[in-house]
PDB file of N, CA and C in Angstrom:
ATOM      1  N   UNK A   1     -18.121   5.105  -5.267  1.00  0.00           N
ATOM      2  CA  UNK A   1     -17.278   5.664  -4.226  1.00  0.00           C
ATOM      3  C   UNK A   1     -16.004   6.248  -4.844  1.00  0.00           C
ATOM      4  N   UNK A   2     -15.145   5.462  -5.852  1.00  0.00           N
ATOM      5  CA  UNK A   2     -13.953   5.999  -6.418  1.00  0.00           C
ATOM      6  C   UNK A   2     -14.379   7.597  -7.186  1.00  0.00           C
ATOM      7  N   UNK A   3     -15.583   7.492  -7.742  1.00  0.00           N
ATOM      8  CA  UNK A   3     -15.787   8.668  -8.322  1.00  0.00           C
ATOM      9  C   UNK A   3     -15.626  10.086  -7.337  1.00  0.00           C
ATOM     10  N   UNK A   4     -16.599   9.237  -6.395  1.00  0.00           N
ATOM     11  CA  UNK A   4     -16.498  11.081  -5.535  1.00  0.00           C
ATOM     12  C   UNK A   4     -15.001  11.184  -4.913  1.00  0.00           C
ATOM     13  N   UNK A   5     -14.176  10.247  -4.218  1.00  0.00           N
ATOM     14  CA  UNK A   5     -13.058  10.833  -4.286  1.00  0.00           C
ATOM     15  C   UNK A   5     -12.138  11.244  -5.280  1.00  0.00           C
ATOM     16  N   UNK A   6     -12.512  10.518  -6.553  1.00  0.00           N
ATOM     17  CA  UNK A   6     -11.916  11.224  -8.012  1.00  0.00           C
ATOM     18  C   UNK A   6     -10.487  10.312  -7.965  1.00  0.00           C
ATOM     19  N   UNK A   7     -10.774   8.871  -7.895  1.00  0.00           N
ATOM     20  CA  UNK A   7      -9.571   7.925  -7.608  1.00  0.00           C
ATOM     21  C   UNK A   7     -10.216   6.521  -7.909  1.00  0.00           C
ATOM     22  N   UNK A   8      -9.459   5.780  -8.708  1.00  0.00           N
ATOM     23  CA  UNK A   8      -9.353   4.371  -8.838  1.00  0.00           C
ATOM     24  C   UNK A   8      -9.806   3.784  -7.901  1.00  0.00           C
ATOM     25  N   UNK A   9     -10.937   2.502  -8.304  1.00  0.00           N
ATOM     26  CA  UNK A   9     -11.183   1.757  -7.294  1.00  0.00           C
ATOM     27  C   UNK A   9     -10.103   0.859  -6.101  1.00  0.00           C
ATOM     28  N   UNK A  10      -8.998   1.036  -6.997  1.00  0.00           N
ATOM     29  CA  UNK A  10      -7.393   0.163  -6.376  1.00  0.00           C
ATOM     30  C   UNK A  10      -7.359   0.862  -5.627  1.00  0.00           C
ATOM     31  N   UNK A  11      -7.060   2.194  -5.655  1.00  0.00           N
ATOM     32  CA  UNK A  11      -6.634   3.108  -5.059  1.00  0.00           C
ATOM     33  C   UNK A  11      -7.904   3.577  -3.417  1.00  0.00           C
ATOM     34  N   UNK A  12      -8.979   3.403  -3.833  1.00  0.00           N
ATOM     35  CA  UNK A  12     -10.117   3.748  -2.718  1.00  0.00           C
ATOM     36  C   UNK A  12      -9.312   2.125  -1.702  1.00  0.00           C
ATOM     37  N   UNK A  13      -9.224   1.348  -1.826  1.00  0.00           N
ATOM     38  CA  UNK A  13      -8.885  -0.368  -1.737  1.00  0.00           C
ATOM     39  C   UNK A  13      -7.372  -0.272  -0.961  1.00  0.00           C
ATOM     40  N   UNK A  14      -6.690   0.463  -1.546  1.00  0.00           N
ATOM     41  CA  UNK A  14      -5.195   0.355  -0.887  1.00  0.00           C
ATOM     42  C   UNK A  14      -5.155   1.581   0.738  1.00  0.00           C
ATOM     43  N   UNK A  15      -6.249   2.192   0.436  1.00  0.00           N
ATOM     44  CA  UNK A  15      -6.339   3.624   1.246  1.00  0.00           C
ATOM     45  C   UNK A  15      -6.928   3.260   2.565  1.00  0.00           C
ATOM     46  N   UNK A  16      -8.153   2.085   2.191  1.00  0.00           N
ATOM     47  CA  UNK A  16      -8.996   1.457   3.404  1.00  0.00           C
ATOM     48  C   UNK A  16      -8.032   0.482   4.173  1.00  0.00           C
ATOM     49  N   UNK A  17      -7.376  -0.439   3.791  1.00  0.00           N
ATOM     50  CA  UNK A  17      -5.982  -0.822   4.225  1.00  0.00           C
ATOM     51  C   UNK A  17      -5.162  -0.032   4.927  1.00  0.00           C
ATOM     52  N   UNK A  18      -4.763   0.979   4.653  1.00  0.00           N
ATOM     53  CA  UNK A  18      -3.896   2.073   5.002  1.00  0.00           C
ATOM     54  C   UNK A  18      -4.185   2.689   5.945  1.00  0.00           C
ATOM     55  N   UNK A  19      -6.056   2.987   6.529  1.00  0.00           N
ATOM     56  CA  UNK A  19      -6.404   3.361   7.643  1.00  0.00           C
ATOM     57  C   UNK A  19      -7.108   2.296   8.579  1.00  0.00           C
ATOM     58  N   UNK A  20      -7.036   1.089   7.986  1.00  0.00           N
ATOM     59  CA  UNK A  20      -6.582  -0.197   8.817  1.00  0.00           C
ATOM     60  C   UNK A  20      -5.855  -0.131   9.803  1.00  0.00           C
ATOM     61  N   UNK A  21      -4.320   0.255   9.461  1.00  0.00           N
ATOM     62  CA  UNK A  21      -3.049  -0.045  10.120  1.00  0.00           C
ATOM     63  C   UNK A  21      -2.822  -1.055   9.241  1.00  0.00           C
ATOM     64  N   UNK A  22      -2.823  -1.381   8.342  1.00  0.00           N
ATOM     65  CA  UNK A  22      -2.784  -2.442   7.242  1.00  0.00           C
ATOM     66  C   UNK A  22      -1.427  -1.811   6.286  1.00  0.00           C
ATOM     67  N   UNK A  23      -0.654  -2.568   5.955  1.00  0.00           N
ATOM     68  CA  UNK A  23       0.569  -1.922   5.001  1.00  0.00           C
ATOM     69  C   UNK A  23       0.428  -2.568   3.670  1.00  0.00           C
ATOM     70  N   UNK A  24      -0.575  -2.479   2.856  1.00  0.00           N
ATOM     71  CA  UNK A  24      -0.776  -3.364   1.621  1.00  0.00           C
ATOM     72  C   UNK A  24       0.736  -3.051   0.732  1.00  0.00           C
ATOM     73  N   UNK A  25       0.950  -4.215  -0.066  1.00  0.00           N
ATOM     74  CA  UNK A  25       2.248  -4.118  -1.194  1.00  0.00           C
ATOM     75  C   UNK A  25       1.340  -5.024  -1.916  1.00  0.00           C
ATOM     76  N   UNK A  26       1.113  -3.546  -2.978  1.00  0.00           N
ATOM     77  CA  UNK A  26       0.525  -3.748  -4.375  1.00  0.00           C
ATOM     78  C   UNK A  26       1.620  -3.995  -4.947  1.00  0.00           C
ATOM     79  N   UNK A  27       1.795  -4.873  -6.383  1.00  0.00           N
ATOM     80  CA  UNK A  27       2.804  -5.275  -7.651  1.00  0.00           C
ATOM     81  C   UNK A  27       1.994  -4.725  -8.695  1.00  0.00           C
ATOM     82  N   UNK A  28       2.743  -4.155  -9.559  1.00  0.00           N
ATOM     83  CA  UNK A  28       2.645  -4.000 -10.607  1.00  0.00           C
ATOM     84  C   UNK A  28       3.886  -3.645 -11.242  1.00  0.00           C
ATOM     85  N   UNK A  29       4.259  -3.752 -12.447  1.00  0.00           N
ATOM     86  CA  UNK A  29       5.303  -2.897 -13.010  1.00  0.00           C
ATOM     87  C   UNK A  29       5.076  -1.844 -14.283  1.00  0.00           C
ATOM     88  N   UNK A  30       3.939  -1.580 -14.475  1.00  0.00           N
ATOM     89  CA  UNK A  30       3.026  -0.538 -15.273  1.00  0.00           C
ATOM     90  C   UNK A  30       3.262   0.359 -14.597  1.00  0.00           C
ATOM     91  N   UNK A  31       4.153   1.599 -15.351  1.00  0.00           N
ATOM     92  CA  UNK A  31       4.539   3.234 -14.197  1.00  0.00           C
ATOM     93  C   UNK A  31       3.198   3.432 -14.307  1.00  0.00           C
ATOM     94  N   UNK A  32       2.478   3.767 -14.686  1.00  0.00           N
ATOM     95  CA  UNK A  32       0.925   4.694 -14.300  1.00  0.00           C
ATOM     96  C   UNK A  32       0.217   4.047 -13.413  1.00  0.00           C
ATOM     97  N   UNK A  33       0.131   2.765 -13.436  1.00  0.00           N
ATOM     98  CA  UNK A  33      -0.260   2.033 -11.993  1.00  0.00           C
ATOM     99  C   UNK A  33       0.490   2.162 -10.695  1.00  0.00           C
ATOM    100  N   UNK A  34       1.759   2.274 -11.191  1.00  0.00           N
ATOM    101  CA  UNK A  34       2.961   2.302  -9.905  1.00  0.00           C
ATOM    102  C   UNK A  34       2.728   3.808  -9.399  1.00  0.00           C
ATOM    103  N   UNK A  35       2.271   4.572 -10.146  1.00  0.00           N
ATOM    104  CA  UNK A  35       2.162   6.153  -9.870  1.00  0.00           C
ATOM    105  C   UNK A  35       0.486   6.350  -9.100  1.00  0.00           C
ATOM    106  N   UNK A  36      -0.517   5.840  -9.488  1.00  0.00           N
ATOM    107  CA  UNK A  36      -1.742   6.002  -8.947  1.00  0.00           C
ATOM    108  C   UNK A  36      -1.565   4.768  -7.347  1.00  0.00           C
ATOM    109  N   UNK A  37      -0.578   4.148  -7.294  1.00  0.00           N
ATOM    110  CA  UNK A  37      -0.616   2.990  -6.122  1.00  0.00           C
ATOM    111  C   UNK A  37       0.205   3.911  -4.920  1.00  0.00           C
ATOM    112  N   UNK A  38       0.914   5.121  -5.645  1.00  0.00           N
ATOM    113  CA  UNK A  38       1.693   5.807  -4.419  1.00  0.00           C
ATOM    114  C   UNK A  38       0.580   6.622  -3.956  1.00  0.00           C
ATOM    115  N   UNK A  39      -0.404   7.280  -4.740  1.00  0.00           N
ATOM    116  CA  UNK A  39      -1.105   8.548  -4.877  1.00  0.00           C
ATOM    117  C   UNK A  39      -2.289   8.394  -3.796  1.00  0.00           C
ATOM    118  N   UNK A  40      -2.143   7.628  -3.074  1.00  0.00           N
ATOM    119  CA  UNK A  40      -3.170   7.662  -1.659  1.00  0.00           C
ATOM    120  C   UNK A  40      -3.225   8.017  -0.370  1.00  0.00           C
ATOM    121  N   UNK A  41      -2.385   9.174  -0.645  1.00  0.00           N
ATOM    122  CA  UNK A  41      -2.413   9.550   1.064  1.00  0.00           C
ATOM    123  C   UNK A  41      -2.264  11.069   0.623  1.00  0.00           C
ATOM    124  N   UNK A  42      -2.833  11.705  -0.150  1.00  0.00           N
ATOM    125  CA  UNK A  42      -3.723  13.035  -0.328  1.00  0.00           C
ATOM    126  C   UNK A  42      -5.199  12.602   0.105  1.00  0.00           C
ATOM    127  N   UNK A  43      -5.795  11.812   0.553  1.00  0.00           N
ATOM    128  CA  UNK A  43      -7.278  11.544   1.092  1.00  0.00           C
ATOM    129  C   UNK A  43      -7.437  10.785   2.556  1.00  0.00           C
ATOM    130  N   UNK A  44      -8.823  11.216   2.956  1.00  0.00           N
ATOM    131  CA  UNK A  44      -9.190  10.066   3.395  1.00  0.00           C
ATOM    132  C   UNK A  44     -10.435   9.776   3.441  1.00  0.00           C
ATOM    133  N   UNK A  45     -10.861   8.285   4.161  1.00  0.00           N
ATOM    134  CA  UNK A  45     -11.912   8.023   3.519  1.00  0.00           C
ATOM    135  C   UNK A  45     -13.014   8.364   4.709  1.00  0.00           C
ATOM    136  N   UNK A  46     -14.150   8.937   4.784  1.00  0.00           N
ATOM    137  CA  UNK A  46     -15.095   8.758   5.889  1.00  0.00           C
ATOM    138  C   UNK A  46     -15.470   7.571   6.513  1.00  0.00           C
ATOM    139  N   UNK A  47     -16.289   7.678   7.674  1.00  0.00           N
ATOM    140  CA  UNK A  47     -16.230   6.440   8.648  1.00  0.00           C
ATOM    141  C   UNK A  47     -17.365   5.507   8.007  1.00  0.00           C
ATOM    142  N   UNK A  48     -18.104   6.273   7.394  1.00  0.00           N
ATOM    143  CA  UNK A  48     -19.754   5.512   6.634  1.00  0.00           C
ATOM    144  C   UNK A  48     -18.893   4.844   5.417  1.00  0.00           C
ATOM    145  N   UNK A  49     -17.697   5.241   4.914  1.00  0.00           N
ATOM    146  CA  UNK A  49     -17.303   4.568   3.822  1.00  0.00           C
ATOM    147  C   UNK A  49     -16.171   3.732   3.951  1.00  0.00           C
ATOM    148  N   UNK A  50     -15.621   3.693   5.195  1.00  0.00           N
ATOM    149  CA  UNK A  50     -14.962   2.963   5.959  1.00  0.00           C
ATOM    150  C   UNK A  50     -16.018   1.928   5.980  1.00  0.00           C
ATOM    151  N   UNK A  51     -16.924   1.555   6.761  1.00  0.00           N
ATOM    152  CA  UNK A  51     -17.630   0.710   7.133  1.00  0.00           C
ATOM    153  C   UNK A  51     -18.195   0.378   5.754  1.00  0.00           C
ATOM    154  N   UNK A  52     -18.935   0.350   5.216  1.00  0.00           N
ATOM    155  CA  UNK A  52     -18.939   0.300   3.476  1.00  0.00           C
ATOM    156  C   UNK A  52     -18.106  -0.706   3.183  1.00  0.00           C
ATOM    157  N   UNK A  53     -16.779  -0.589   2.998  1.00  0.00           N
ATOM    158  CA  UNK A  53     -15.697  -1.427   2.543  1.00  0.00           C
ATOM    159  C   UNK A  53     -15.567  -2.655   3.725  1.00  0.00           C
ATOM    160  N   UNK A  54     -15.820  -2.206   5.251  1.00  0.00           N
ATOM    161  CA  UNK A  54     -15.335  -3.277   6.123  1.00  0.00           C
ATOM    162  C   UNK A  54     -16.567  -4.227   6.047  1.00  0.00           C
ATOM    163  N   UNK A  55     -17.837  -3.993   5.682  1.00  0.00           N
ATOM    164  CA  UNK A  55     -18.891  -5.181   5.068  1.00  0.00           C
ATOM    165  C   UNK A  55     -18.874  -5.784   3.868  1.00  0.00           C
ATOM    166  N   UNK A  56     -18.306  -5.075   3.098  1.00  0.00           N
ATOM    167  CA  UNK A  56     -17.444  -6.032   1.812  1.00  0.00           C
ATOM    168  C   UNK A  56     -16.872  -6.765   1.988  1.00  0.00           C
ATOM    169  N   UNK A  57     -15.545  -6.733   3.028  1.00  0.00           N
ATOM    170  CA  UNK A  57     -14.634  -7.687   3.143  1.00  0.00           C
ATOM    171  C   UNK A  57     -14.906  -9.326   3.431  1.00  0.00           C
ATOM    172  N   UNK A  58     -14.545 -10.013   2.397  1.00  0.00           N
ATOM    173  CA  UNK A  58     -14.755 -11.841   3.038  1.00  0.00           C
ATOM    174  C   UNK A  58     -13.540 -12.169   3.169  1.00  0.00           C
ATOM    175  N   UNK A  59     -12.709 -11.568   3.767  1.00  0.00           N
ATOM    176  CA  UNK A  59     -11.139 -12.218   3.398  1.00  0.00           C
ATOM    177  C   UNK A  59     -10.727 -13.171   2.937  1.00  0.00           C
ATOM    178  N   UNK A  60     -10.711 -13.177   1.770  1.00  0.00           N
ATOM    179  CA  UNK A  60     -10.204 -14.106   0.822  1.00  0.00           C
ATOM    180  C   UNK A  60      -8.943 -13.043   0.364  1.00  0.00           C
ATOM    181  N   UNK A  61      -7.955 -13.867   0.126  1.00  0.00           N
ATOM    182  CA  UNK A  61      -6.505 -13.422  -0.348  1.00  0.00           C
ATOM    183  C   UNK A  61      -6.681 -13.487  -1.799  1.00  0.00           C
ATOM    184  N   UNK A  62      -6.340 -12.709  -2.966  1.00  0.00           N
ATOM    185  CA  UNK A  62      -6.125 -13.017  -4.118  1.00  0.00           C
ATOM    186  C   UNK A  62      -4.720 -12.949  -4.754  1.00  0.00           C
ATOM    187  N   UNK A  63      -3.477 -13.755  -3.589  1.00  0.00           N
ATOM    188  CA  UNK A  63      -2.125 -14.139  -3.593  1.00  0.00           C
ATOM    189  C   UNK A  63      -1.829 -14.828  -2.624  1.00  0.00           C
ATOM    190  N   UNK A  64      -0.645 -15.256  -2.765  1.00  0.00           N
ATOM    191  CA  UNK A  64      -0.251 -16.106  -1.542  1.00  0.00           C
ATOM    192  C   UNK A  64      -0.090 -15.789  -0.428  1.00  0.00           C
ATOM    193  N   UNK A  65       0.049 -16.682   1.028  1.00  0.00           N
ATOM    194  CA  UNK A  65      -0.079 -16.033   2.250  1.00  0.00           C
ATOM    195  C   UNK A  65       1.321 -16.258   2.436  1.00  0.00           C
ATOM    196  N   UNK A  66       1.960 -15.211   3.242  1.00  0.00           N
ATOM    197  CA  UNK A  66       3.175 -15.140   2.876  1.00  0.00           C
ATOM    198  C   UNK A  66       3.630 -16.001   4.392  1.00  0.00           C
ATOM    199  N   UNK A  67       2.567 -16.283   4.873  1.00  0.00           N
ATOM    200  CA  UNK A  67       3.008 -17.118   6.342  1.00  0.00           C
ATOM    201  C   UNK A  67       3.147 -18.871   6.330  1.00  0.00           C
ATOM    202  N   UNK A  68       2.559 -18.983   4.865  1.00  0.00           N
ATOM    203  CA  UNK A  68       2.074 -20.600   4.830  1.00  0.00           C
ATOM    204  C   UNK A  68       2.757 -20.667   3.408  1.00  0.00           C
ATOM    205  N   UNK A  69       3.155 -19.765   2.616  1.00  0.00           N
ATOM    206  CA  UNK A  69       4.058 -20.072   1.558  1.00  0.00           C
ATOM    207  C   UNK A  69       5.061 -20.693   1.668  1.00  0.00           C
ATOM    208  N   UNK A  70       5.413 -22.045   0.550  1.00  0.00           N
ATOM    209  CA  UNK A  70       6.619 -22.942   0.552  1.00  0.00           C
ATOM    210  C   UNK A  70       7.392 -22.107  -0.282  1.00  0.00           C
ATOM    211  N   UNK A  71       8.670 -21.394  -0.040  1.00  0.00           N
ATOM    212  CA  UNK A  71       9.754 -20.989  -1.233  1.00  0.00           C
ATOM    213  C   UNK A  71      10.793 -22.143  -1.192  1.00  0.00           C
TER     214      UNK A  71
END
């Protein structure tokens, strides 16, 4: 899928979020990552590849939940 839009799998990932209504905040501090993490809203994704990604999803978090986090 990243291929035919000609974009990082992060980037296909932050975009499906994005037409969620989802506001993902990716970290990184690598500029070329910080530069391909802005670079997603020149596309979008079709509804067959929408759905694609929304049968992937098991929601599992791979960070903390920022609702049940102790600071």
């Amino acid at each position: 899928m990243a291929g035919r839009y000609q974009k990082t799998p992060a980037q296909i990932l932050l975009r499906w979020n994005i037409e969620q209504g989802i506001i993902p905040i990716p970290k990184s501090k690598n500029p070329d990552r910080l530069r391909e993490n802005i670079a997603v809203f020149d596309f979008k994704l079709t509804a067959e590849d929408m759905k694609t990604l929304d049968q992937m999803n098991q929601g599992k978090r791979t960070s903390f939940d920022p609702l049940t986090f102790d600071f």
